[in-house]
Protein backbone atom coordinates (compact mmCIF):
# COMPACT_ATOMS: atom_id res chain seq x y z
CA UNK A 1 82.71 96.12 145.20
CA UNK A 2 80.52 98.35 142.85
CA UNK A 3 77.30 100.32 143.76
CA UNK A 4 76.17 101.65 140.35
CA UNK A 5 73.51 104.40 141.19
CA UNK A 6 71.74 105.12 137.56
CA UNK A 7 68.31 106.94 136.82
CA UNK A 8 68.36 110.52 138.38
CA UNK A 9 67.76 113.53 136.49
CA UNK A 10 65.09 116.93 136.19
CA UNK A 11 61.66 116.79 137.29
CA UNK A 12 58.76 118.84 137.68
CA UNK A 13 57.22 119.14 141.41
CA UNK A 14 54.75 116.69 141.99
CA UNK A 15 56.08 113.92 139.65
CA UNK A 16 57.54 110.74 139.85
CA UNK A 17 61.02 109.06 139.76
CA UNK A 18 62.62 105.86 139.99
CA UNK A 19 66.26 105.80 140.47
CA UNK A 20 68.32 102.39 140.68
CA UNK A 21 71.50 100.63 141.94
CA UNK A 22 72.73 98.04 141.38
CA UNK A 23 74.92 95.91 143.32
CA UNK A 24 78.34 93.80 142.80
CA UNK A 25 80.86 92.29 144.66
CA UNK A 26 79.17 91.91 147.86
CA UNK A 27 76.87 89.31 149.00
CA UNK A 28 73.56 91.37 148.55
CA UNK A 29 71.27 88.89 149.81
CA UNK A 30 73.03 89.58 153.37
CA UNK A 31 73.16 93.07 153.40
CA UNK A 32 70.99 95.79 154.29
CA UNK A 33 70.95 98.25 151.46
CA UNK A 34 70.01 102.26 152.21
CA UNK A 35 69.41 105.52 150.28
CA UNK A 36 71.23 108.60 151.40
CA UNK A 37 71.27 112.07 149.95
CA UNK A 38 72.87 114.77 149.67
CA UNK A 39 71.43 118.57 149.41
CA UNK A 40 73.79 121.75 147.90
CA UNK A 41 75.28 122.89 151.43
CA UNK A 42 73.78 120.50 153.26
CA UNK A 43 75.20 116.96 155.50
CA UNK A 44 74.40 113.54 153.72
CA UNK A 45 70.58 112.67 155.35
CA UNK A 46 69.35 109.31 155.58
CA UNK A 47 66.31 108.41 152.75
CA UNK A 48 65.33 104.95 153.21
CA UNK A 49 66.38 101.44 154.16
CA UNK A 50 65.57 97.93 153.47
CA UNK A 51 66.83 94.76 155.68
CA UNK A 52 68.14 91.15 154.01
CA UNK A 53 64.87 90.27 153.36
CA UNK A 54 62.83 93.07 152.20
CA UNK A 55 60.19 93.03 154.66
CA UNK A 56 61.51 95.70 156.61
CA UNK A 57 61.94 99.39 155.33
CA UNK A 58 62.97 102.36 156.98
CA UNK A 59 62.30 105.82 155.76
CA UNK A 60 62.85 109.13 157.34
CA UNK A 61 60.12 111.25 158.03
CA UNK A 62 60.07 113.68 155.35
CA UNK A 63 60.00 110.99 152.82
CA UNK A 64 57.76 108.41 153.72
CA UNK A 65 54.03 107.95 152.95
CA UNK A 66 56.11 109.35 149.44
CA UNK A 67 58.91 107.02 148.64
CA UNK A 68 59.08 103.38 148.73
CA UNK A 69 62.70 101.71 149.02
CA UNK A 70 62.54 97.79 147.53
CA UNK A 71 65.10 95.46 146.48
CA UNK A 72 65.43 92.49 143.48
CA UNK A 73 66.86 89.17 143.70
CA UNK A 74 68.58 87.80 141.62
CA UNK A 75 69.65 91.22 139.67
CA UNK A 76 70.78 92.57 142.95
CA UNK A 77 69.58 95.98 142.33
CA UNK A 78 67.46 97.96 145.32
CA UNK A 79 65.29 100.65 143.49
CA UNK A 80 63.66 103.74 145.40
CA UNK A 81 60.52 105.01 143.91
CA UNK A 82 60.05 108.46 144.42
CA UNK A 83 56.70 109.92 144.12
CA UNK A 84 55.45 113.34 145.03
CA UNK A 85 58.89 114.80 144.35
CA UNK A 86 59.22 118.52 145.94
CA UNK A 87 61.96 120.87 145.14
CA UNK A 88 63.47 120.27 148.84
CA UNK A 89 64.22 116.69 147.25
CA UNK A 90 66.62 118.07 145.12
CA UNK A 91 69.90 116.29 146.05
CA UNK A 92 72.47 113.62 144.86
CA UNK A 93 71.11 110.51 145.99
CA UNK A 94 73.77 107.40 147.23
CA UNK A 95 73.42 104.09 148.03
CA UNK A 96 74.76 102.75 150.36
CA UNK A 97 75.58 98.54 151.81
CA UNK A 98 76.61 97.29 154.92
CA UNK A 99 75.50 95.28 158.00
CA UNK A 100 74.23 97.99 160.07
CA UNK A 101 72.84 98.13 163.57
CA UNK A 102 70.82 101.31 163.55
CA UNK A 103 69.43 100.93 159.54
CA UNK A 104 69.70 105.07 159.92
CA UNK A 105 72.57 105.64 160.37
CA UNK A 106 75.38 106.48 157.78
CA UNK A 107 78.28 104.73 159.84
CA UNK A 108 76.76 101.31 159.61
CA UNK A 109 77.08 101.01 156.04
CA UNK A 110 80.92 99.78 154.51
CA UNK A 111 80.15 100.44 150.78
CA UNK A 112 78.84 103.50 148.85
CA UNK A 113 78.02 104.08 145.00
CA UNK A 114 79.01 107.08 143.14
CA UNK A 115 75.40 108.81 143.22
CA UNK A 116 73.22 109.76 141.06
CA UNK A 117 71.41 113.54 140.99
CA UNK A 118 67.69 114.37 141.44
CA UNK A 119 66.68 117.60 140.43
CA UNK A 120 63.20 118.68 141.34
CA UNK A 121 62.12 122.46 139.29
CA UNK A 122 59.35 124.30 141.13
């Protein structure tokens, strides 16, 4: 199983950024995938999450109206545009895959990528 988190880096406040994973070695079509991150000092906080389908997203409430989580069959990849960025979004962002029950929640995902890092300069 790989989850191959690609496209962070430095950005000014108030820009955009799309970061990436891509998916192998599970069957992606029946999982739910997720965003998780990761602050300096701080516990892993859920971002967003999207069901098998894609019609159903989850975000927490200090990124959404912001980001937007999607996902793309058949390259298996789920994608999180992140618009608006703030310096509190500063973190290394994971992905996560798993059959969850509560889409929040860390524990209900089996497989994690390596992360990628956002940094957001004020």
């Amino acid at each position: 199983v790989q989850l191959q988190a690609s496209g962070g880096g430095l950005v000014q406040t108030g820009e955009s950024l799309t970061i990436s994973c891509a998916a192998s070695g599970i069957t992606f079509s029946r999982s739910y995938m997720a965003w998780f991150r990761q602050a300096p000092g701080k516990e892993r906080e859920f971002v967003a999450a999207v069901d098998v389908s894609g019609g159903l997203l989850y975000y927490s409430d200090t990124v959404k109206f912001r980001f937007v989580i999607s996902r793309e069959y058949p390259e298996n990849t789920v994608y999180l545009l992140m618009n608006l960025l703030k310096p509190e979004d500063t973190a290394v962002y994971y992905c996560a895959a798993g059959s969850p029950v509560f889409p929040r929640s860390a524990s209900g995902y089996q497989y994690w990528g390596q992360g990628t890092e956002v940094t957001v300069s004020s």
